[in-house]
N, C-alpha and C. Protein backbone atom coordinates (compact mmCIF):
# COMPACT_ATOMS: atom_id res chain seq x y z
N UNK A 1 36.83 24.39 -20.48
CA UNK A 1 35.60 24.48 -21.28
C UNK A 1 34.96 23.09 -21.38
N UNK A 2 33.50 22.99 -21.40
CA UNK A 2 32.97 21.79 -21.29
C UNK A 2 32.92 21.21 -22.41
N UNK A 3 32.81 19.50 -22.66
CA UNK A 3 32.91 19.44 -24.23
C UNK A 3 31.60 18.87 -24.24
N UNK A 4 30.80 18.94 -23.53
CA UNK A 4 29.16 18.78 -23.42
C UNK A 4 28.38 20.07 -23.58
N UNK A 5 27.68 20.27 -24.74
CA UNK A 5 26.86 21.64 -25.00
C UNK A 5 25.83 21.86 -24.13
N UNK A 6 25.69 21.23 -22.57
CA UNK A 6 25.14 22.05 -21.39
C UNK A 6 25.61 21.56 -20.22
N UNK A 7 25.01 22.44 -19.32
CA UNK A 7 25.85 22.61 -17.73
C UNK A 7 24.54 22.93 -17.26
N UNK A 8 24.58 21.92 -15.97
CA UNK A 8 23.40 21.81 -14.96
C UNK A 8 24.18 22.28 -13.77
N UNK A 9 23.70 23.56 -12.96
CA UNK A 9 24.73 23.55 -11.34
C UNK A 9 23.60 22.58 -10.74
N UNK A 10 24.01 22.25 -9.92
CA UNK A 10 22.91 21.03 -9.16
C UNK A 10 23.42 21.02 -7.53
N UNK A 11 23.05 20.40 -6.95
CA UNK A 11 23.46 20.21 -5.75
C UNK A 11 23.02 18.73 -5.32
N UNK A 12 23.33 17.34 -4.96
CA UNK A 12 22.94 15.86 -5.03
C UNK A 12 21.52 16.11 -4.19
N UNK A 13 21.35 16.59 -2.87
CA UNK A 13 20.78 16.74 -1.76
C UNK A 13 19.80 17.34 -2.35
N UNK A 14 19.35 18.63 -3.32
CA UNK A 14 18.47 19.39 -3.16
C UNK A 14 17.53 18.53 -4.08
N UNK A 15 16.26 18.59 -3.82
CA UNK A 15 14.86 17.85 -4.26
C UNK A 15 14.66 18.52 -5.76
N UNK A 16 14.96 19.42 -5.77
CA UNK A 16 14.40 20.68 -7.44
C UNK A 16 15.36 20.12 -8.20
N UNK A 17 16.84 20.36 -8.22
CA UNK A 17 17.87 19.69 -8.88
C UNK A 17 18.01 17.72 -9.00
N UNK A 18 17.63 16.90 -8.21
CA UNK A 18 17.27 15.69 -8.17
C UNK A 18 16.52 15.65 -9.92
N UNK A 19 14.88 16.15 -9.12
CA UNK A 19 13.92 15.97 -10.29
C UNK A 19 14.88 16.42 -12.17
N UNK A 20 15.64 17.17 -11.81
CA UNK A 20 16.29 17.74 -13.11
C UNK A 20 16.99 16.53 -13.54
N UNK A 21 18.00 15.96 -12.92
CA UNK A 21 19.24 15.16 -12.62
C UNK A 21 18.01 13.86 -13.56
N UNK A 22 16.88 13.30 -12.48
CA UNK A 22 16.46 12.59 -13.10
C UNK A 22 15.66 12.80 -14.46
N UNK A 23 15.50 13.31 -14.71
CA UNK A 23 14.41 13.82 -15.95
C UNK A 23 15.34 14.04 -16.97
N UNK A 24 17.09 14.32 -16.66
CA UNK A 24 18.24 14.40 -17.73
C UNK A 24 18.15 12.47 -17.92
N UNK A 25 18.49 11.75 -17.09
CA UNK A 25 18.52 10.15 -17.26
C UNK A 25 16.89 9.77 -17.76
N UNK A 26 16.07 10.08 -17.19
CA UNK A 26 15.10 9.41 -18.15
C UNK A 26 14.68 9.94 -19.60
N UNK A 27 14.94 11.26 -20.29
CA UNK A 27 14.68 11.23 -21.28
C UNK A 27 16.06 10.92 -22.21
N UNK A 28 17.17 10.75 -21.83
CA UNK A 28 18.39 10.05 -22.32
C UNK A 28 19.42 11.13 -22.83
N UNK A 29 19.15 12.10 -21.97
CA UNK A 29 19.91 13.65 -22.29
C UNK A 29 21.48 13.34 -21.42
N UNK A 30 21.61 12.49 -20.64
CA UNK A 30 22.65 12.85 -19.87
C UNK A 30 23.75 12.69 -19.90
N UNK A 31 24.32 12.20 -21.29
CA UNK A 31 25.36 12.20 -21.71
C UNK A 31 25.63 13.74 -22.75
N UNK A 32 24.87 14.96 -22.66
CA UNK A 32 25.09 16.00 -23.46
C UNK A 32 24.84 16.74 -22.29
N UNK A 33 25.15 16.37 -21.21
CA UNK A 33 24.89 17.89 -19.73
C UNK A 33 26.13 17.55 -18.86
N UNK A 34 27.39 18.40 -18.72
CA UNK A 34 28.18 18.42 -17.43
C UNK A 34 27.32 18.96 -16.41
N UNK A 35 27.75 17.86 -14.94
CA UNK A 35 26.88 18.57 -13.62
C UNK A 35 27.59 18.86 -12.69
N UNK A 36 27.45 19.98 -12.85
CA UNK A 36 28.60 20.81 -11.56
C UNK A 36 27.87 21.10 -10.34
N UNK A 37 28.55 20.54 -9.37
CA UNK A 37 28.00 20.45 -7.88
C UNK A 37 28.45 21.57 -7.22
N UNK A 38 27.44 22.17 -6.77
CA UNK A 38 27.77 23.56 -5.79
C UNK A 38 27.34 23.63 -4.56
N UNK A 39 27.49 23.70 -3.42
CA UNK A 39 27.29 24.16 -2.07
C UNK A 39 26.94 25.41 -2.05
N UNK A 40 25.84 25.58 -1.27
CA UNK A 40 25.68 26.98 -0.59
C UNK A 40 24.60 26.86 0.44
N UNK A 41 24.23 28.02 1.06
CA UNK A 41 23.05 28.62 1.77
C UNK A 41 22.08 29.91 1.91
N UNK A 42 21.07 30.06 1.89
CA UNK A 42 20.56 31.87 1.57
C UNK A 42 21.52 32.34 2.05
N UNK A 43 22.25 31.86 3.20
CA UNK A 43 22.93 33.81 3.32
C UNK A 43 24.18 33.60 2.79
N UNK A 44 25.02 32.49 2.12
CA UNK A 44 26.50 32.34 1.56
C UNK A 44 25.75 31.75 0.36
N UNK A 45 25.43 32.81 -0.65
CA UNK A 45 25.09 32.17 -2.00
C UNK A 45 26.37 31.52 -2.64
N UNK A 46 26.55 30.89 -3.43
CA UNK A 46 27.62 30.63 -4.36
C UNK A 46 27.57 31.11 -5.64
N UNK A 47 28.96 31.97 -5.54
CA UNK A 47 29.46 33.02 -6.91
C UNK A 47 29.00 32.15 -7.77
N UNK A 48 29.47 31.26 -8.30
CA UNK A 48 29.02 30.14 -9.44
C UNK A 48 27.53 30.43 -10.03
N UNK A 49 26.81 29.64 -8.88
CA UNK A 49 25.17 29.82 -9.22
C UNK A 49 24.93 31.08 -9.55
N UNK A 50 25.61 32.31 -8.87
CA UNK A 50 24.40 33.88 -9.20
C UNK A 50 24.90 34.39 -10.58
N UNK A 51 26.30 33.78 -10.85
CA UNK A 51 26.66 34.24 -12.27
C UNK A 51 26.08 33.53 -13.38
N UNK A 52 24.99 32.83 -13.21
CA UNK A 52 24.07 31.81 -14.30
C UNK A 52 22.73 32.15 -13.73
N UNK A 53 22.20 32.78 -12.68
CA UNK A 53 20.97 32.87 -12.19
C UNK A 53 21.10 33.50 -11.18
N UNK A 54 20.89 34.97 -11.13
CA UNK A 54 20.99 36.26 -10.14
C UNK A 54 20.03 35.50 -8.97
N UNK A 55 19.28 34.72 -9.08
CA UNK A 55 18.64 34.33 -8.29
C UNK A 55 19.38 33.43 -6.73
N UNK A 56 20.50 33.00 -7.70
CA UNK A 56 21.29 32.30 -6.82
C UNK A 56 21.24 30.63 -6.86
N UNK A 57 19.69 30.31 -7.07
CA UNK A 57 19.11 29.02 -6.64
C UNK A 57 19.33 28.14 -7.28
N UNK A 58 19.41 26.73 -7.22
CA UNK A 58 19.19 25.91 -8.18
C UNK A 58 18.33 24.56 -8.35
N UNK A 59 18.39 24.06 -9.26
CA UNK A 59 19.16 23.56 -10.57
C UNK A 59 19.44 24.84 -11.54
N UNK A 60 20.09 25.35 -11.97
CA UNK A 60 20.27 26.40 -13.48
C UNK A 60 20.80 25.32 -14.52
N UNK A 61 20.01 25.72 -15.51
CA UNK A 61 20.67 24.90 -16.87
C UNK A 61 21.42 25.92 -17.75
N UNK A 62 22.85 25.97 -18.09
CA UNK A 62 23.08 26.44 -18.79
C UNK A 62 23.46 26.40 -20.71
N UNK A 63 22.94 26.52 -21.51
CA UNK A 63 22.80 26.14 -22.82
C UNK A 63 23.73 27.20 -23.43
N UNK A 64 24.30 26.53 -24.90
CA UNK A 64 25.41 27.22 -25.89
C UNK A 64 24.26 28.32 -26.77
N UNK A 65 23.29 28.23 -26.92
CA UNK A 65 22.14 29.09 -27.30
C UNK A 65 21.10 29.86 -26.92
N UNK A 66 21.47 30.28 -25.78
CA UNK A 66 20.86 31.27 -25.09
C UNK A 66 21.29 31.54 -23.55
N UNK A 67 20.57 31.81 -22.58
CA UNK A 67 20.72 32.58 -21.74
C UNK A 67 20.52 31.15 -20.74
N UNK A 68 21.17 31.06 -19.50
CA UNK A 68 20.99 29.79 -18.72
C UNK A 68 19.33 29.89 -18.32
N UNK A 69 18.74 28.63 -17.67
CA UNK A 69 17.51 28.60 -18.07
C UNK A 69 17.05 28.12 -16.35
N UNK A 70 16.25 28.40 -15.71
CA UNK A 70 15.86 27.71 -14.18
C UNK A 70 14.25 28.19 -14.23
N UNK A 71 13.66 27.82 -13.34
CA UNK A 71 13.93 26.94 -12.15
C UNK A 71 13.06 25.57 -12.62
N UNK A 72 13.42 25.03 -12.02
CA UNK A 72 13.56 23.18 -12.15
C UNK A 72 12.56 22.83 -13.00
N UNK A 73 11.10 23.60 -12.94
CA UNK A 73 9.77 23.44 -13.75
C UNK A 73 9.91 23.57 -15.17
N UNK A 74 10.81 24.68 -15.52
CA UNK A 74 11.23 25.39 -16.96
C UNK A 74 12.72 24.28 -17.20
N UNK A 75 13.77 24.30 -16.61
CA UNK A 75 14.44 23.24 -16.93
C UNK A 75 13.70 21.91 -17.46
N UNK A 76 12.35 21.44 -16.61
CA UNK A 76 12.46 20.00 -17.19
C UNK A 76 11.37 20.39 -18.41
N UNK A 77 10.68 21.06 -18.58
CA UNK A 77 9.95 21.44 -19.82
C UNK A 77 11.04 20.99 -21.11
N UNK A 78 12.38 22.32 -20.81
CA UNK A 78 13.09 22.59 -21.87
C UNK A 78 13.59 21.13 -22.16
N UNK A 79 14.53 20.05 -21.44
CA UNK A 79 14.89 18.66 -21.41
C UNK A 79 13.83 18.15 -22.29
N UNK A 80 12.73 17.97 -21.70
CA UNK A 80 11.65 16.96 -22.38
C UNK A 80 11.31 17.71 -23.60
N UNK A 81 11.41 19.04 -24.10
CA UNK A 81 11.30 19.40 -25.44
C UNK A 81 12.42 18.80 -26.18
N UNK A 82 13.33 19.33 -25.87
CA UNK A 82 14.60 18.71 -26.43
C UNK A 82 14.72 17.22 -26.99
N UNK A 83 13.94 16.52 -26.29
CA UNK A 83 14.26 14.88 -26.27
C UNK A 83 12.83 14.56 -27.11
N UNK A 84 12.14 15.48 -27.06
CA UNK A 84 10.99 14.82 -27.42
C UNK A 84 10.35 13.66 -26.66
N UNK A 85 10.88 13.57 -25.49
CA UNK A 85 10.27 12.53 -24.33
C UNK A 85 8.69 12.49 -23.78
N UNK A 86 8.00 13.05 -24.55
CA UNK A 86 6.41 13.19 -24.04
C UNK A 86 6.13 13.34 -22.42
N UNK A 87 6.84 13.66 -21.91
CA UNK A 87 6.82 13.47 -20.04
C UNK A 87 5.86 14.63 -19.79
N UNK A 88 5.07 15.53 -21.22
CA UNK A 88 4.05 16.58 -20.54
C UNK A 88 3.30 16.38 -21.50
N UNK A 89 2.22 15.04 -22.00
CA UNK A 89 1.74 14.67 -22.94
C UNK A 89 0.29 15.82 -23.08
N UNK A 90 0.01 15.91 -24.12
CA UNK A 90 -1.27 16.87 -24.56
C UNK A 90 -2.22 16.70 -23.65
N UNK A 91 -2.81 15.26 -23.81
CA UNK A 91 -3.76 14.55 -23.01
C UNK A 91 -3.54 14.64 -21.51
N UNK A 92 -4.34 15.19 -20.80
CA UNK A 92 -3.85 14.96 -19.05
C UNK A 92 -2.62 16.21 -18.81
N UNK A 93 -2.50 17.20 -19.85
CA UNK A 93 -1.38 18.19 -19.30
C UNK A 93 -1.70 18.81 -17.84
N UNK A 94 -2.79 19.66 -18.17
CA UNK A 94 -3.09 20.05 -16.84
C UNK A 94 -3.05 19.75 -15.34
N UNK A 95 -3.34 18.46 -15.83
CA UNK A 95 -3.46 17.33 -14.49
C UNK A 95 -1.55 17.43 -14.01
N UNK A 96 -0.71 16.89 -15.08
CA UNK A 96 0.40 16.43 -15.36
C UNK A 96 1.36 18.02 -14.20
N UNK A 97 0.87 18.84 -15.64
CA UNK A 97 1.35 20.66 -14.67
C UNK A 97 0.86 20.73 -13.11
N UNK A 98 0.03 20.67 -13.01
CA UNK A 98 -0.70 20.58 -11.58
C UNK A 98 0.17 19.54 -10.56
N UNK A 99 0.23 18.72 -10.78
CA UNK A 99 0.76 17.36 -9.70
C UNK A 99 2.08 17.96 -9.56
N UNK A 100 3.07 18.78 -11.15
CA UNK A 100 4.30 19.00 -10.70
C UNK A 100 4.63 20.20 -9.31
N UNK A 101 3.46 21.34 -9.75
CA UNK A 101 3.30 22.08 -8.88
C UNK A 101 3.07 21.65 -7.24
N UNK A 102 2.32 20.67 -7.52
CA UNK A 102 2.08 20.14 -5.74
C UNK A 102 3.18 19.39 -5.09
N UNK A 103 3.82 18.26 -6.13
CA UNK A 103 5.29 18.03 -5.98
C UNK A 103 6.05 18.97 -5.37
N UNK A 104 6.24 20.20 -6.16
CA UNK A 104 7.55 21.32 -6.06
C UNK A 104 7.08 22.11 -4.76
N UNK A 105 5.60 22.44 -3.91
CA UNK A 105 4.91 23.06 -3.09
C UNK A 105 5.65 22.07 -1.64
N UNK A 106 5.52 20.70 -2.00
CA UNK A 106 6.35 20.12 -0.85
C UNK A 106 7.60 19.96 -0.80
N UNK A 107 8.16 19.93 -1.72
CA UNK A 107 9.53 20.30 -1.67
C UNK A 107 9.93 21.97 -1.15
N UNK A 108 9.02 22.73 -1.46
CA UNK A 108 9.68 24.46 -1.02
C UNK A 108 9.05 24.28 0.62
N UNK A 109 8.08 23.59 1.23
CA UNK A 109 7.95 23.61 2.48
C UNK A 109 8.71 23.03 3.14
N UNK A 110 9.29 22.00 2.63
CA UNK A 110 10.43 20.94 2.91
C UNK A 110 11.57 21.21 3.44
N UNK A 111 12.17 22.07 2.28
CA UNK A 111 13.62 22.73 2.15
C UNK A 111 13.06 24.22 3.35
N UNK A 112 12.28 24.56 3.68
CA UNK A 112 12.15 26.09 4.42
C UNK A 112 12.08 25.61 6.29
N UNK A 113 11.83 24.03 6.07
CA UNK A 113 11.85 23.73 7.08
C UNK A 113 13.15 23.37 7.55
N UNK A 114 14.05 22.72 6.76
CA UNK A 114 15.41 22.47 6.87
C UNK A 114 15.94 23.73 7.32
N UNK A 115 15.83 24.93 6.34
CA UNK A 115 16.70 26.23 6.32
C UNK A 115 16.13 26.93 7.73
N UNK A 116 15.14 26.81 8.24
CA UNK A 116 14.54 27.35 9.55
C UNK A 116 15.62 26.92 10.59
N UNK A 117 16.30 25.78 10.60
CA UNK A 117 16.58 25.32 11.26
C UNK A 117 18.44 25.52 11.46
N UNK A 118 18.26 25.95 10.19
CA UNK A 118 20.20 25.64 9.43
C UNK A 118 20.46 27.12 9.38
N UNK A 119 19.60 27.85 9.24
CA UNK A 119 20.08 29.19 8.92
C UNK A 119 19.77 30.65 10.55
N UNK A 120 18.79 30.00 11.52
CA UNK A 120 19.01 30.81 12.22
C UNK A 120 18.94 30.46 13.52
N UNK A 121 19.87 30.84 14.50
CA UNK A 121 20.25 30.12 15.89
C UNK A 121 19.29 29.89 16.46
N UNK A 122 19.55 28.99 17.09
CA UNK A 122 18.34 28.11 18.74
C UNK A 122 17.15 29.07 18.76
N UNK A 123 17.43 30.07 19.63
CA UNK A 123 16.78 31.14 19.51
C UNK A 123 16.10 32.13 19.13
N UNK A 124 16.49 31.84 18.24
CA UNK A 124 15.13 32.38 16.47
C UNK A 124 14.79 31.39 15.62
N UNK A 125 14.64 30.41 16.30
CA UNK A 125 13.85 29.51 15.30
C UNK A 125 12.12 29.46 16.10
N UNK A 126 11.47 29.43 15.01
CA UNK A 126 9.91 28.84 15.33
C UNK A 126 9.40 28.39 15.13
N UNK A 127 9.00 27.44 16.07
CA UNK A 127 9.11 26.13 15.46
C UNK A 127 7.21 26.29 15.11
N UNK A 128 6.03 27.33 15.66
CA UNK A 128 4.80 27.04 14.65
C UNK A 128 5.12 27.03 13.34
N UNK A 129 5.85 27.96 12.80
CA UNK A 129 5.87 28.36 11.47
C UNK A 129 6.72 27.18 10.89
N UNK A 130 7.66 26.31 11.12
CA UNK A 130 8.16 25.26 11.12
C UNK A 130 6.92 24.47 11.10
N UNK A 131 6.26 24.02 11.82
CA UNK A 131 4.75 23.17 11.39
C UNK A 131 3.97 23.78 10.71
N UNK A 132 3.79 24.85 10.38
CA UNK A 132 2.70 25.54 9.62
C UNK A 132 3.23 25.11 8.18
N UNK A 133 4.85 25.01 7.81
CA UNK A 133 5.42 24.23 7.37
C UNK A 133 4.65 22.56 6.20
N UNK A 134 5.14 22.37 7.40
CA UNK A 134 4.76 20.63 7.47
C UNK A 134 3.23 20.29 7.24
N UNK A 135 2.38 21.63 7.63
CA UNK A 135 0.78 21.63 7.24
C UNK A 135 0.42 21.39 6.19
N UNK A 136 1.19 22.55 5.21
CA UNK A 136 1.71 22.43 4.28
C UNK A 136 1.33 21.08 3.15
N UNK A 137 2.60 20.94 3.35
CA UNK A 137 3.29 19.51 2.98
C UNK A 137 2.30 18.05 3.03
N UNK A 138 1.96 18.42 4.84
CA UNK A 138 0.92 17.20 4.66
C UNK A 138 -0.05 16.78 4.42
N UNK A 139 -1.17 18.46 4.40
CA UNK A 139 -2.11 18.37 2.78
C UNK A 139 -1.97 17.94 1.52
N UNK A 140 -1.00 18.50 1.23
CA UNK A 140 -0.46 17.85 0.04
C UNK A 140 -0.66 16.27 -0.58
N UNK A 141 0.73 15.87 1.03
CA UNK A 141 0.61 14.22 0.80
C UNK A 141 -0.70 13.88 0.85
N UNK A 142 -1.91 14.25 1.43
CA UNK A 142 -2.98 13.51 1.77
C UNK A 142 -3.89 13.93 0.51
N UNK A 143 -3.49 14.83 -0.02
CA UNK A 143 -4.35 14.76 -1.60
C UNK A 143 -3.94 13.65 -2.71
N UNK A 144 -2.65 13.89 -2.52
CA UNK A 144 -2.06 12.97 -3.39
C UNK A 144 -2.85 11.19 -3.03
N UNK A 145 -2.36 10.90 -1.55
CA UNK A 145 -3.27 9.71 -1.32
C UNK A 145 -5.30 9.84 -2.13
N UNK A 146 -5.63 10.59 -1.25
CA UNK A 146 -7.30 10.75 -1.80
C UNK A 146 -7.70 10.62 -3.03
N UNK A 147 -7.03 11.73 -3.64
CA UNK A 147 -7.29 12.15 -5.06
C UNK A 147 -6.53 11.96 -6.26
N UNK A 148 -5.57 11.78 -5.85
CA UNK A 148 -4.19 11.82 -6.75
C UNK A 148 -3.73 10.59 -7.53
N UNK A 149 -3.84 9.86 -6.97
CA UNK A 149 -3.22 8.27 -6.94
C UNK A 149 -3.45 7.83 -8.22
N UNK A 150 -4.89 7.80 -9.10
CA UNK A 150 -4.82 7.50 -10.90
C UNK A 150 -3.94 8.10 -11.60
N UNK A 151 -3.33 9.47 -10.88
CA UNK A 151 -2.89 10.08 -12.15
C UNK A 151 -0.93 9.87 -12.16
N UNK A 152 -0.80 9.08 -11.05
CA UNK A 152 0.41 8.54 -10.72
C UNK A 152 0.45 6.97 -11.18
N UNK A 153 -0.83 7.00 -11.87
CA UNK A 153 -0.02 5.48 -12.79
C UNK A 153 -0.03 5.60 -14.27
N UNK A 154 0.40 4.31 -14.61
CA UNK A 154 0.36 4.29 -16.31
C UNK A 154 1.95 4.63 -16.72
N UNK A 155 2.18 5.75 -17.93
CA UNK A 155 3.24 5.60 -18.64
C UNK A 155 3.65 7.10 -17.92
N UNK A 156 4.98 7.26 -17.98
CA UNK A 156 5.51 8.08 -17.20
C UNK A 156 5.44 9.79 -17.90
N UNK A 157 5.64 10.32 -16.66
CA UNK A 157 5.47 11.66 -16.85
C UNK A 157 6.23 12.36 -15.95
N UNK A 158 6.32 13.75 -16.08
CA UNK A 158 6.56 14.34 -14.98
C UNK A 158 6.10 14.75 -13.75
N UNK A 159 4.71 14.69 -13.78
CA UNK A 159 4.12 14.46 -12.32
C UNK A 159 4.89 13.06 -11.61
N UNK A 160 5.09 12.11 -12.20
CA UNK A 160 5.17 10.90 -11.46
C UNK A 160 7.28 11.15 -11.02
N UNK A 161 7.51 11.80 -11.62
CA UNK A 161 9.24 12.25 -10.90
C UNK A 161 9.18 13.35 -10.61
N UNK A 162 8.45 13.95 -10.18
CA UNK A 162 8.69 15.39 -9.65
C UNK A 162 7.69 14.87 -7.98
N UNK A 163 6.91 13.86 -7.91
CA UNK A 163 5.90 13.70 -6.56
C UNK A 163 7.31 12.71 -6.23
N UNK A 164 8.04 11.72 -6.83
CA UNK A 164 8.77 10.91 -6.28
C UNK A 164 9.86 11.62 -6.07
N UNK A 165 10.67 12.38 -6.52
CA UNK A 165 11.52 13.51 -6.07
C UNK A 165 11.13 13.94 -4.28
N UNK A 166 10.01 14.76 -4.63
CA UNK A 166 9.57 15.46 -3.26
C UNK A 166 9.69 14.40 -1.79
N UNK A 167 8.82 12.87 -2.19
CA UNK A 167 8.97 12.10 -1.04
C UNK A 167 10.13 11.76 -1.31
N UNK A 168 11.04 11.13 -1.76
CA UNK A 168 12.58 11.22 -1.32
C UNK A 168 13.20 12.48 -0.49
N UNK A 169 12.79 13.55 -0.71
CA UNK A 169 13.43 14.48 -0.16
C UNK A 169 12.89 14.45 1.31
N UNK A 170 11.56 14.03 1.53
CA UNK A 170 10.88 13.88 3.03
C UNK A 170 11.65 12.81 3.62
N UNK A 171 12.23 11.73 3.18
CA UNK A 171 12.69 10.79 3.52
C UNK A 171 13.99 11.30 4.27
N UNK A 172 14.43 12.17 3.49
CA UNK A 172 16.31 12.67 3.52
C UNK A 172 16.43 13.29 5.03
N UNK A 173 15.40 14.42 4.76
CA UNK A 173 15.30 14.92 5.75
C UNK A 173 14.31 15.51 6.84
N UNK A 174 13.21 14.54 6.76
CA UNK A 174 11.81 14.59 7.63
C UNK A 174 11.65 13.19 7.71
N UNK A 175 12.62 12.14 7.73
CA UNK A 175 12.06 10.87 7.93
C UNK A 175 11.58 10.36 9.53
N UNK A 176 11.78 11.07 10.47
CA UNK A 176 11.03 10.80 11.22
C UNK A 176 9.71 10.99 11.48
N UNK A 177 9.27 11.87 10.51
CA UNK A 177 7.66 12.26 10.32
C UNK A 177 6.83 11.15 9.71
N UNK A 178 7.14 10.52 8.86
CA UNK A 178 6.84 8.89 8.60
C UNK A 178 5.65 10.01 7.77
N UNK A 179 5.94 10.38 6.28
CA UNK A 179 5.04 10.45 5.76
C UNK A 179 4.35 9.45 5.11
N UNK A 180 4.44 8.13 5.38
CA UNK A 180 4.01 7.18 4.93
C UNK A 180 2.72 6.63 5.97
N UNK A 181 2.61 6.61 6.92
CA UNK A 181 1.31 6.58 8.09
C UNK A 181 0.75 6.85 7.48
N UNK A 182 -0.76 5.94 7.56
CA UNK A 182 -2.03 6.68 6.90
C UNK A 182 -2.06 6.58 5.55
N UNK A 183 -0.89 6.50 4.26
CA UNK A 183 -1.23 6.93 3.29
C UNK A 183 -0.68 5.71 2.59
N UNK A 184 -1.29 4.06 2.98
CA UNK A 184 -0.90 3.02 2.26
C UNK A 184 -0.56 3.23 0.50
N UNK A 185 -1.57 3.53 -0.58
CA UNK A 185 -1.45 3.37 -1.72
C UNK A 185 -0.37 4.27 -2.14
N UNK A 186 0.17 5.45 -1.70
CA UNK A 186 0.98 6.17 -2.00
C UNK A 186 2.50 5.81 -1.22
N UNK A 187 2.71 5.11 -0.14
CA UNK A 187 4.14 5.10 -0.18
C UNK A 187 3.69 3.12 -0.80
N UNK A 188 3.07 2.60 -1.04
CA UNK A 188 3.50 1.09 -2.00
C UNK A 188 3.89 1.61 -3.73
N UNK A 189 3.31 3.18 -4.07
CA UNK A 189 3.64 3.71 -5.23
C UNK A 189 4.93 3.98 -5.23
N UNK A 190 5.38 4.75 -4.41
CA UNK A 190 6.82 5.19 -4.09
C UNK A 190 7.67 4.47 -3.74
N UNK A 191 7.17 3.33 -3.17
CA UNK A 191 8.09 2.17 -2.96
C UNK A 191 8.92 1.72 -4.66
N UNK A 192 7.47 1.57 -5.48
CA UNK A 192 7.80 0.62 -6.58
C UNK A 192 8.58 1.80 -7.68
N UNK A 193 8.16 3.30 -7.55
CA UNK A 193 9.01 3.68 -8.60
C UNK A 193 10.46 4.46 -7.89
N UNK A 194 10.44 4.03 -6.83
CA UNK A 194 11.98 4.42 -6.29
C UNK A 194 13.12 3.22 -6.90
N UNK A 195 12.31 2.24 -7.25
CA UNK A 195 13.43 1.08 -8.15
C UNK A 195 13.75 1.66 -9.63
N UNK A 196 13.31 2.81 -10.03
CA UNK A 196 14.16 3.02 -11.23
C UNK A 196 15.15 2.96 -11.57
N UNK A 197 15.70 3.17 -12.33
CA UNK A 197 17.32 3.20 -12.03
C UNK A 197 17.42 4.61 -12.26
N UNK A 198 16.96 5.33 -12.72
CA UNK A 198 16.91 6.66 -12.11
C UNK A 198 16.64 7.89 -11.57
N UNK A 199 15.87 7.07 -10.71
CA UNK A 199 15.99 6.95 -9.00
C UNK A 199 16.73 6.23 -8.37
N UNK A 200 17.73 5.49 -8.46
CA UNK A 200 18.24 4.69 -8.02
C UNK A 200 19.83 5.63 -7.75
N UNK A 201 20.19 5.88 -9.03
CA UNK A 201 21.17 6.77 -9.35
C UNK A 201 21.29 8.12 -8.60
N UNK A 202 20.17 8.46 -9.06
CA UNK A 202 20.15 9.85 -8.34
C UNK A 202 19.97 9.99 -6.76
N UNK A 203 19.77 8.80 -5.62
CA UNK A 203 19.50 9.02 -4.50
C UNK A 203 20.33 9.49 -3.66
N UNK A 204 20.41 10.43 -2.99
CA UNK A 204 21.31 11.34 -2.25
C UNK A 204 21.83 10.07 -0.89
N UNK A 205 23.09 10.33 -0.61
CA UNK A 205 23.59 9.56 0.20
C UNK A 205 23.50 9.89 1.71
């Protein structure tokens, strides 16, 4: 039995669980969460995860007062309520909700491009839909450069660890795509808040 009144399943590697991992260290929760590391894949879910989230997926948070809680958006809500950490301030919410969404949009194109690849032989993979993928993704990044870039400064939030989450995860495993070409002000951003310390902590090996 844990003697910490919550349980995060997590996985180090996955981008959704990261953003959790970090958002437990920056609002100063992470000494009241055990993090249990689980392996799996869509087609070998892990018993663990579906018995906290039929869904299978993670991060799941599980709490002594209710029902375990996912996916990563609703986890870091619940954290930053908890802490009272302002990371979804009144002012600029929308903006704040929005950026996390475009964050989490490149991370699910991210991870579908990995699993395209991990989950079905030579021979059934395709690779348009694999770039249709990455189309994806690299709208994304290029909004974020255009449009995005004010709302990634100042005092922290969760847009600003949930977009630095996502490009770490491009790094992990799309670093030969160099999402950094083209989009000077956004990887010198990502440069400077990958020195957090947690980001620093949390970077997958």
């Amino acid at each position: 039995m844990s003697a910490r009144p919550l349980q995060l399943y997590h996985s180090p590697a996955s981008p959704f669980a990261r953003k959790a991992v970090v958002t437990l260290i920056e609002t100063g929760l992470a000494d009241e969460v055990d993090l249990i590391d689980t392996q799996a894949t869509p087609t070998a879910p892990d018993p663990r995860r579906v018995a906290v989230n039929p869904l299978g997926k993670i991060p799941a948070l599980v709490r002594p007062d209710g029902p375990a809680v996912f996916d990563s958006r609703v986890i870091c809500r619940y954290l930053d309520a908890r802490a009272g950490a302002g990371l979804y301030p009144e002012a600029g919410l929308w903006d704040v909700l929005t950026l996390e969404a475009l964050a989490d949009g490149i991370m699910d194109a991210a991870v579908l491009m990995v699993y395209e690849h991990r989950c079905r032989p030579p021979e059934g993979v395709s690779e348009p839909w694999v770039e249709a993928q990455w189309g994806k993704a690299t709208r994304a990044i290029d909004a974020l450069e255009d449009r995005w870039m004010p709302h990634l400064a100042g005092r922290l939030t969760m847009a600003q660890i949930a977009v630095a989450c996502a490009l770490g995860y491009l790094d992990l495993r799309h670093s030969g795509r160099d999402w950094r070409r083209g989009r000077p002000a956004l990887a010198a951003w990502e440069s400077r808040f990958a020195e957090r310390p947690a980001m620093a902590a949390t970077r997958p090996g």
